[in-house]
C-alpha atoms as a PDB file:
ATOM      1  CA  UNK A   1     -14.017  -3.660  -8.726  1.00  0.00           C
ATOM      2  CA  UNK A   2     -10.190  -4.218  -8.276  1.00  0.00           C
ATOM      3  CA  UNK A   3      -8.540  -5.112  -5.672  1.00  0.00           C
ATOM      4  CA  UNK A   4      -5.071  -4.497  -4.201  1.00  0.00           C
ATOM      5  CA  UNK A   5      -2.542  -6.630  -5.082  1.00  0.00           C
ATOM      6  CA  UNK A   6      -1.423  -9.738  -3.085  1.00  0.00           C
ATOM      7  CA  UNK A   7       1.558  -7.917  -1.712  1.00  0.00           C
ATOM      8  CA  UNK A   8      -1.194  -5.808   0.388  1.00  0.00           C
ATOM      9  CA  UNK A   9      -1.681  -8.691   2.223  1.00  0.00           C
ATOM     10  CA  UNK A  10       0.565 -11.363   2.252  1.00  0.00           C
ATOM     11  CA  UNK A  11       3.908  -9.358   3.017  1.00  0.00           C
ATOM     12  CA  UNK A  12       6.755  -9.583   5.935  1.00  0.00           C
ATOM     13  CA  UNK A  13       8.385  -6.472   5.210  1.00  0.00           C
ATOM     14  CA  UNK A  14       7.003  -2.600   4.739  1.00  0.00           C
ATOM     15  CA  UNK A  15       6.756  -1.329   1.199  1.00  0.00           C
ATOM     16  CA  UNK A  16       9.039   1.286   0.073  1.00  0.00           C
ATOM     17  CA  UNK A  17       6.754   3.773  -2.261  1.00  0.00           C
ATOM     18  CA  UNK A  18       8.919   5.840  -4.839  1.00  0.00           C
ATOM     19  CA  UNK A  19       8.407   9.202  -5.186  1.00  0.00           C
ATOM     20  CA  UNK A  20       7.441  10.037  -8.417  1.00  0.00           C
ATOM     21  CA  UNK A  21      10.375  11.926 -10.207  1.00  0.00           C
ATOM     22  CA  UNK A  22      11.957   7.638  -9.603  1.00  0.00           C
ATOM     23  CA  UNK A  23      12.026   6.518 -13.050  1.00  0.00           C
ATOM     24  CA  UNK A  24      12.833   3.303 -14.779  1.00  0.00           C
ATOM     25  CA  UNK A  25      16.200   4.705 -15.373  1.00  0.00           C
ATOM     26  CA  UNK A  26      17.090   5.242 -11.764  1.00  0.00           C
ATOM     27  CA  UNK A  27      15.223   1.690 -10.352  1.00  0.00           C
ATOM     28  CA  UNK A  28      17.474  -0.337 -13.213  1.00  0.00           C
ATOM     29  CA  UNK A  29      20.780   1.523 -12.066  1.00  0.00           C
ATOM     30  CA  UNK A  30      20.249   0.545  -8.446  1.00  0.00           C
ATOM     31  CA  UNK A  31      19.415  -2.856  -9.529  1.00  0.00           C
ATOM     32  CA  UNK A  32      22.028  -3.749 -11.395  1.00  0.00           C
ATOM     33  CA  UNK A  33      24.759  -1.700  -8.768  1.00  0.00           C
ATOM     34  CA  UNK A  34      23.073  -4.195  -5.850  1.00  0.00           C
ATOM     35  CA  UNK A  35      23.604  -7.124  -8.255  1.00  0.00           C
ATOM     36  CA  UNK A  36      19.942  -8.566  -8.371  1.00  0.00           C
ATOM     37  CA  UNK A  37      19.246 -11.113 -10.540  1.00  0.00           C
ATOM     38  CA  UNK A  38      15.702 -10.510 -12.741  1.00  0.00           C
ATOM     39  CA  UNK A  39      13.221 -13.656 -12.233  1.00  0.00           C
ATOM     40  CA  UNK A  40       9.948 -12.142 -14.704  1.00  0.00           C
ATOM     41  CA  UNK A  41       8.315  -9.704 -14.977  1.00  0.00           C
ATOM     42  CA  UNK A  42       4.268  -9.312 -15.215  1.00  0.00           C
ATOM     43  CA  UNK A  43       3.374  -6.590 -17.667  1.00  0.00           C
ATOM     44  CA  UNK A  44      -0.521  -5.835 -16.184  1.00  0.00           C
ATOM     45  CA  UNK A  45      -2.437  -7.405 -13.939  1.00  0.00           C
ATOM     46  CA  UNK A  46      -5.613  -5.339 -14.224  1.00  0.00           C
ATOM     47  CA  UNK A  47      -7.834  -7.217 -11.958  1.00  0.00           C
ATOM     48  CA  UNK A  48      -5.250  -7.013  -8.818  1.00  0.00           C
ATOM     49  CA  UNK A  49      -4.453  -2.882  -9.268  1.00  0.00           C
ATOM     50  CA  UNK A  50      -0.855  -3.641 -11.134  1.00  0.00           C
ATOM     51  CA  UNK A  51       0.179  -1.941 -14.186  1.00  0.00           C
ATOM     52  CA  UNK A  52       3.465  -3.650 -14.507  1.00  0.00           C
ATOM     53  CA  UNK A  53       6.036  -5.985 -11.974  1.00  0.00           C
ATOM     54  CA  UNK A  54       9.358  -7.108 -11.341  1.00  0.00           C
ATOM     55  CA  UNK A  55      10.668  -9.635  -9.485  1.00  0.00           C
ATOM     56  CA  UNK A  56      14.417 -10.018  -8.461  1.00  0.00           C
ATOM     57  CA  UNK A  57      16.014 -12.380  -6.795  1.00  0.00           C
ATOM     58  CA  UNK A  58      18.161 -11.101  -3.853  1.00  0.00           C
ATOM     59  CA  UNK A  59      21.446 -12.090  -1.489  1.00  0.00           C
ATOM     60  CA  UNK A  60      18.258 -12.060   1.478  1.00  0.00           C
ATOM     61  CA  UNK A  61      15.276 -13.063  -1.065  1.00  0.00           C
ATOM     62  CA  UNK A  62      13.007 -11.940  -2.910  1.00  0.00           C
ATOM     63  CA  UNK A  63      12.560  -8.382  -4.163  1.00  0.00           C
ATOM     64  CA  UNK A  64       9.497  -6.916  -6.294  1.00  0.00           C
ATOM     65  CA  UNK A  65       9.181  -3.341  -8.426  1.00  0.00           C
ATOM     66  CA  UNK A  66       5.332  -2.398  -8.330  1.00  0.00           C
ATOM     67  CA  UNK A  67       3.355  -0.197 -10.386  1.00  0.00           C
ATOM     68  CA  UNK A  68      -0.073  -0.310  -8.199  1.00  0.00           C
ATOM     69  CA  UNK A  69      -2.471   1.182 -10.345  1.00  0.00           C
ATOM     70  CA  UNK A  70      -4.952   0.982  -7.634  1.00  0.00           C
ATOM     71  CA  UNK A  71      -2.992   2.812  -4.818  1.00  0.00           C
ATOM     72  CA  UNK A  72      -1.479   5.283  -7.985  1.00  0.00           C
ATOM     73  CA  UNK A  73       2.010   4.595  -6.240  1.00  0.00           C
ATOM     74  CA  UNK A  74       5.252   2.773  -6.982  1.00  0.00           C
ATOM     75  CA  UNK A  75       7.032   0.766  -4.599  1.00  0.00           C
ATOM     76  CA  UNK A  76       9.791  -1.468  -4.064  1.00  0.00           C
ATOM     77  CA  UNK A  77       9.087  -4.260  -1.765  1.00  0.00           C
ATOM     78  CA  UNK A  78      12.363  -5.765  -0.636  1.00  0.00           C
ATOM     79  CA  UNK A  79      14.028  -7.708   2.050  1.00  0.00           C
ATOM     80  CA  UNK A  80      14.871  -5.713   4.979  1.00  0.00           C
ATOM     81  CA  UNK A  81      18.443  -5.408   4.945  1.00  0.00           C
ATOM     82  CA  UNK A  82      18.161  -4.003   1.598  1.00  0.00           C
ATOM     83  CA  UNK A  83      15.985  -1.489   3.132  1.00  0.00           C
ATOM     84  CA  UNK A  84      18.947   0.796   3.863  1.00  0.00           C
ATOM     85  CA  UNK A  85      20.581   0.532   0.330  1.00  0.00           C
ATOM     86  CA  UNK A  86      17.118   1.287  -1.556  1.00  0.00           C
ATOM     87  CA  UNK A  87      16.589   4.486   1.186  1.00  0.00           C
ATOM     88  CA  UNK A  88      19.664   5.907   0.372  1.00  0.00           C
ATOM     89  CA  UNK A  89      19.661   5.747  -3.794  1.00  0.00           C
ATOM     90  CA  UNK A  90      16.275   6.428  -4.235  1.00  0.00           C
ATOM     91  CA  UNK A  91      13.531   8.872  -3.234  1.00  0.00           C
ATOM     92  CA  UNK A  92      11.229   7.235  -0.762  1.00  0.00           C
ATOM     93  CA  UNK A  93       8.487   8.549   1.218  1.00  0.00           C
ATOM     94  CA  UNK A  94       9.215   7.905   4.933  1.00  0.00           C
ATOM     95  CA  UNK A  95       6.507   7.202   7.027  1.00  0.00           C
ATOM     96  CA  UNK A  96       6.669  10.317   8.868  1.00  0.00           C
ATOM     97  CA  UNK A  97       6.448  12.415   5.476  1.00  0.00           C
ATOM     98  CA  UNK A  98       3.457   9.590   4.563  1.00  0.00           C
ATOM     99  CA  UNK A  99       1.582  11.016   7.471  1.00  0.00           C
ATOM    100  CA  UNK A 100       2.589  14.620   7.632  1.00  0.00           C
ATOM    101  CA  UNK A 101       1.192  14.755   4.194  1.00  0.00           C
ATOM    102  CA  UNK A 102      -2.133  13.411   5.250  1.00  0.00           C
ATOM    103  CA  UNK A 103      -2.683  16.306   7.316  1.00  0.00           C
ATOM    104  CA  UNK A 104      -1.647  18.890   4.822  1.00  0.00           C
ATOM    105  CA  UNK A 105      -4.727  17.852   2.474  1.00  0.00           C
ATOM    106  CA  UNK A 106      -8.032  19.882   2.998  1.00  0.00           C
ATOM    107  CA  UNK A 107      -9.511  18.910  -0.061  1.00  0.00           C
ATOM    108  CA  UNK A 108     -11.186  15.238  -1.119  1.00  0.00           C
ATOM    109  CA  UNK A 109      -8.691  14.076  -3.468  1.00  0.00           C
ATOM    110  CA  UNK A 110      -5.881  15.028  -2.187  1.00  0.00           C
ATOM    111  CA  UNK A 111      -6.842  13.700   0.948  1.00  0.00           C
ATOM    112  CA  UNK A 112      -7.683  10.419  -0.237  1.00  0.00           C
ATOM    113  CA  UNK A 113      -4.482  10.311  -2.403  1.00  0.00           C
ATOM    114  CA  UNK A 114      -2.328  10.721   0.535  1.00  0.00           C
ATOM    115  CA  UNK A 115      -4.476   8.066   2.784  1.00  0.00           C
ATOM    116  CA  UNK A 116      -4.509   5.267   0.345  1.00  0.00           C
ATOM    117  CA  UNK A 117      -0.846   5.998   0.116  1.00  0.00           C
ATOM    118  CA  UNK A 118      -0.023   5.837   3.927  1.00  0.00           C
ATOM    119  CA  UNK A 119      -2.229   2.516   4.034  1.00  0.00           C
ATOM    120  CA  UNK A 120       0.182   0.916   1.163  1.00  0.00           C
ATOM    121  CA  UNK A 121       3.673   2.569   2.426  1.00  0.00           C
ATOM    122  CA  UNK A 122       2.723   1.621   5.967  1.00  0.00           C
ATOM    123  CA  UNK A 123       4.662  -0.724   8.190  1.00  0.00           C
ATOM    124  CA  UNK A 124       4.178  -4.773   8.729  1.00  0.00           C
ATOM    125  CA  UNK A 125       3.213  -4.345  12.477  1.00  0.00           C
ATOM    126  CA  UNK A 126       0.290  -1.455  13.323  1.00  0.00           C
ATOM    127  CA  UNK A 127       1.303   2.134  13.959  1.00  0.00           C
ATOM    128  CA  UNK A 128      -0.996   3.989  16.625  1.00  0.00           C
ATOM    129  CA  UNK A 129      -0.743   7.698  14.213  1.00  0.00           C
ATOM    130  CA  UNK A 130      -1.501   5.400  10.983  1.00  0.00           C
ATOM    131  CA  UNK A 131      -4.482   3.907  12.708  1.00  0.00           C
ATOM    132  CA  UNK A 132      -5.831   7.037  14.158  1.00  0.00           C
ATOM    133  CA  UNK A 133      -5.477   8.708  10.915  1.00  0.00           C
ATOM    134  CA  UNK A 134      -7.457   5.785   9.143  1.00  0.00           C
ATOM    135  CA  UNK A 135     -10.115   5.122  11.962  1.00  0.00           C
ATOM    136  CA  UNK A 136     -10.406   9.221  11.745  1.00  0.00           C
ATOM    137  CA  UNK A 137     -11.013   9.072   7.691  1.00  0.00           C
ATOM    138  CA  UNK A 138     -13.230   6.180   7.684  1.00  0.00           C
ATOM    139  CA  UNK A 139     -15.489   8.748   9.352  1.00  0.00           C
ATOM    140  CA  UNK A 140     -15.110  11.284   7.010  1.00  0.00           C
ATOM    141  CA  UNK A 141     -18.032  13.240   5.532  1.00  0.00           C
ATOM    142  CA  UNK A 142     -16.836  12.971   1.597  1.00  0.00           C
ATOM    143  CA  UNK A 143     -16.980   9.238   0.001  1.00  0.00           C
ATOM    144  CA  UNK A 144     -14.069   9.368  -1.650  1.00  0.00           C
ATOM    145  CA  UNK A 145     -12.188   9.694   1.631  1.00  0.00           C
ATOM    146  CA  UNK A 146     -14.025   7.260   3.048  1.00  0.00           C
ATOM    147  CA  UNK A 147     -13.345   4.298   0.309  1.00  0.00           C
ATOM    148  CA  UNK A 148      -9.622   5.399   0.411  1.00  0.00           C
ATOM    149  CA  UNK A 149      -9.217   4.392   4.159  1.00  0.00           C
ATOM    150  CA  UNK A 150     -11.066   1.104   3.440  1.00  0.00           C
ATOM    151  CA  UNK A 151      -8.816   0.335   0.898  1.00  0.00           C
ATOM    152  CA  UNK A 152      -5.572   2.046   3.105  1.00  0.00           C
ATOM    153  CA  UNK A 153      -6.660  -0.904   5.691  1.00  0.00           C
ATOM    154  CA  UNK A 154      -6.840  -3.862   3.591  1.00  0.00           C
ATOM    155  CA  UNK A 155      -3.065  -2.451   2.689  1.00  0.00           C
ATOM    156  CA  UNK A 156      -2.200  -2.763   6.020  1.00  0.00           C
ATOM    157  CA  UNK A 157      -3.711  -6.060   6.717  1.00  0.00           C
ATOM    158  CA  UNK A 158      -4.052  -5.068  10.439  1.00  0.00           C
ATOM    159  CA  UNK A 159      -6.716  -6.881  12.644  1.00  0.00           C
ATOM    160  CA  UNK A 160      -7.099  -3.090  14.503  1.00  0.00           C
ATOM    161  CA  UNK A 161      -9.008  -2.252  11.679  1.00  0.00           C
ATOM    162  CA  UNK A 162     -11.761  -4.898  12.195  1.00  0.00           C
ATOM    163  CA  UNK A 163     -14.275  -2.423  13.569  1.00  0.00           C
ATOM    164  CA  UNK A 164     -13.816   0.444  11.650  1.00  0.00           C
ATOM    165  CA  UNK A 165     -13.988  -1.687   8.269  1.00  0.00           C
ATOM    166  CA  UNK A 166     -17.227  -3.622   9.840  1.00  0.00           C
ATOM    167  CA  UNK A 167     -19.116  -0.003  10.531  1.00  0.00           C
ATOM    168  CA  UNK A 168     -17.995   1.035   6.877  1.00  0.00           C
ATOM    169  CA  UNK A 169     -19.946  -2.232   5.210  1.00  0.00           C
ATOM    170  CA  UNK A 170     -23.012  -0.377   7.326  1.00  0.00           C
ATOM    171  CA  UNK A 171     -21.956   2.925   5.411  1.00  0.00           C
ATOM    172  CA  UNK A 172     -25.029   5.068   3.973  1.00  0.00           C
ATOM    173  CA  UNK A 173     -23.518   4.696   0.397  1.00  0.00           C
ATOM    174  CA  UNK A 174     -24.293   1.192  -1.263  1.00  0.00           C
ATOM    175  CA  UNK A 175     -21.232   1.060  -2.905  1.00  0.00           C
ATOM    176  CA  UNK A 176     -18.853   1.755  -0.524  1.00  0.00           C
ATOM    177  CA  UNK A 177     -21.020  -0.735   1.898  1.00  0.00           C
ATOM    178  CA  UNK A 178     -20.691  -3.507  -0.807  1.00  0.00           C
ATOM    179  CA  UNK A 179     -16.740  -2.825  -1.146  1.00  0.00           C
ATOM    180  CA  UNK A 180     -16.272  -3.027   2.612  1.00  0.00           C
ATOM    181  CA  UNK A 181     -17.784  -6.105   3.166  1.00  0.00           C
ATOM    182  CA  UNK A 182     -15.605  -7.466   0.427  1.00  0.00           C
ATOM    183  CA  UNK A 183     -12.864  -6.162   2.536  1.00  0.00           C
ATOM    184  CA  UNK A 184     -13.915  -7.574   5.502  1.00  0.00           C
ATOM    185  CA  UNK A 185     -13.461 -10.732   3.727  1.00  0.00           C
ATOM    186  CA  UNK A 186      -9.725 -10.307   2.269  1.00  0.00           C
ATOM    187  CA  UNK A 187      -8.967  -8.943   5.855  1.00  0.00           C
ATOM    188  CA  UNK A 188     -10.696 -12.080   7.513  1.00  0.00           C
ATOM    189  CA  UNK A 189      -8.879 -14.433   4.965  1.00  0.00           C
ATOM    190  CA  UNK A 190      -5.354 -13.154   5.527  1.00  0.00           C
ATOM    191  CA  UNK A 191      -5.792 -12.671   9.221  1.00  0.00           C
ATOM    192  CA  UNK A 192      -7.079 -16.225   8.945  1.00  0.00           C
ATOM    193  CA  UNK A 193      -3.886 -17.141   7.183  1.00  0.00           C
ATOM    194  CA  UNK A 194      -1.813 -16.715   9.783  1.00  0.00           C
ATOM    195  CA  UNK A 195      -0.764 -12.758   9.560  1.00  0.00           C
END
């Protein structure tokens, strides 16, 4: 089993998921017009979710380019006072539009596409509608929705989430048991770790 990569836990600012008409085209242009400097790049990273990363070196730190293969999104996370520069060159998903688009959903996937994404695009510090929506899909009838709100809480790294992912390792399927209890531990780890 995967698991999210490091930036789902050990982060101080809220990742910035691209749409997904933002190509490579459009993230190199506003890299180059903000004058970041390129410090490697890690082509896949299978066992931590990431199909490919960049890391730039910033006026206010460091700066990464994502491809989370186990969220399906791509993100920018970035200092954030270039939060304002990224918003306004590329196509980001607010965190309203993150959660309207949770409720739009009536079907599995799509639900559990647009909750995995809220969980990685949500904020450093919790958000009462992001937990309710979580806490609500943790209890959902279909798996699939169920493992995607697991995973959207080890994103946000929030201790709120303590019960819900506890009553999910006691879920009726094994599987989904077996991967919350693994979350419980990342969660325990980095709450552990000071966040």
């Amino acid at each position: 089993m995967p698991t999210p990569p490091q930036h789902a836990l050990d982060r101080t600012s809220r990742r910035l998921i691209l749409r997904d008409h933002v190509g490579n085209a459009d993230i190199r242009a506003f890299v180059e017009a903000a004058g970041w400097t390129l410090v490697g790049e890690i082509e896949r990273d299978p066992e931590h979710g990431i199909g490919y990363e960049a890391k730039w070196s910033t006026a206010d730190g460091d700066a990464h380019y994502v491809v989370d293969e186990f969220a399906e999104v791509f993100y920018l996370l970035a200092p954030d006072a270039a939060h304002a520069s990224i918003e306004n060159a590329l196509s980001v998903w607010t965190l309203d539009e993150m959660i309207e688009d949770c409720y739009v959903h009536v079907y599995p996937a799509g639900w559990a596409k647009s909750t995995l994404r809220l969980g990685a695009g949500a904020p450093v510090v919790a958000d009462e509608r992001v937990v309710d929506h979580l806490v609500y899909s943790a209890k959902y009838a279909e798996v699939p929705v169920r493992r995607a709100a697991l995973w959207a809480m080890v994103y946000t790294a929030w201790p709120e989430f303590t019960e819900a992912v506890t009553a999910l390792a006691r879920d009726e399927d094994p599987v989904l048991a077996r991967e919350a209890q693994a979350a419980s531990e990342l969660l325990g780890a980095a709450q552990a770790g000071g966040r």
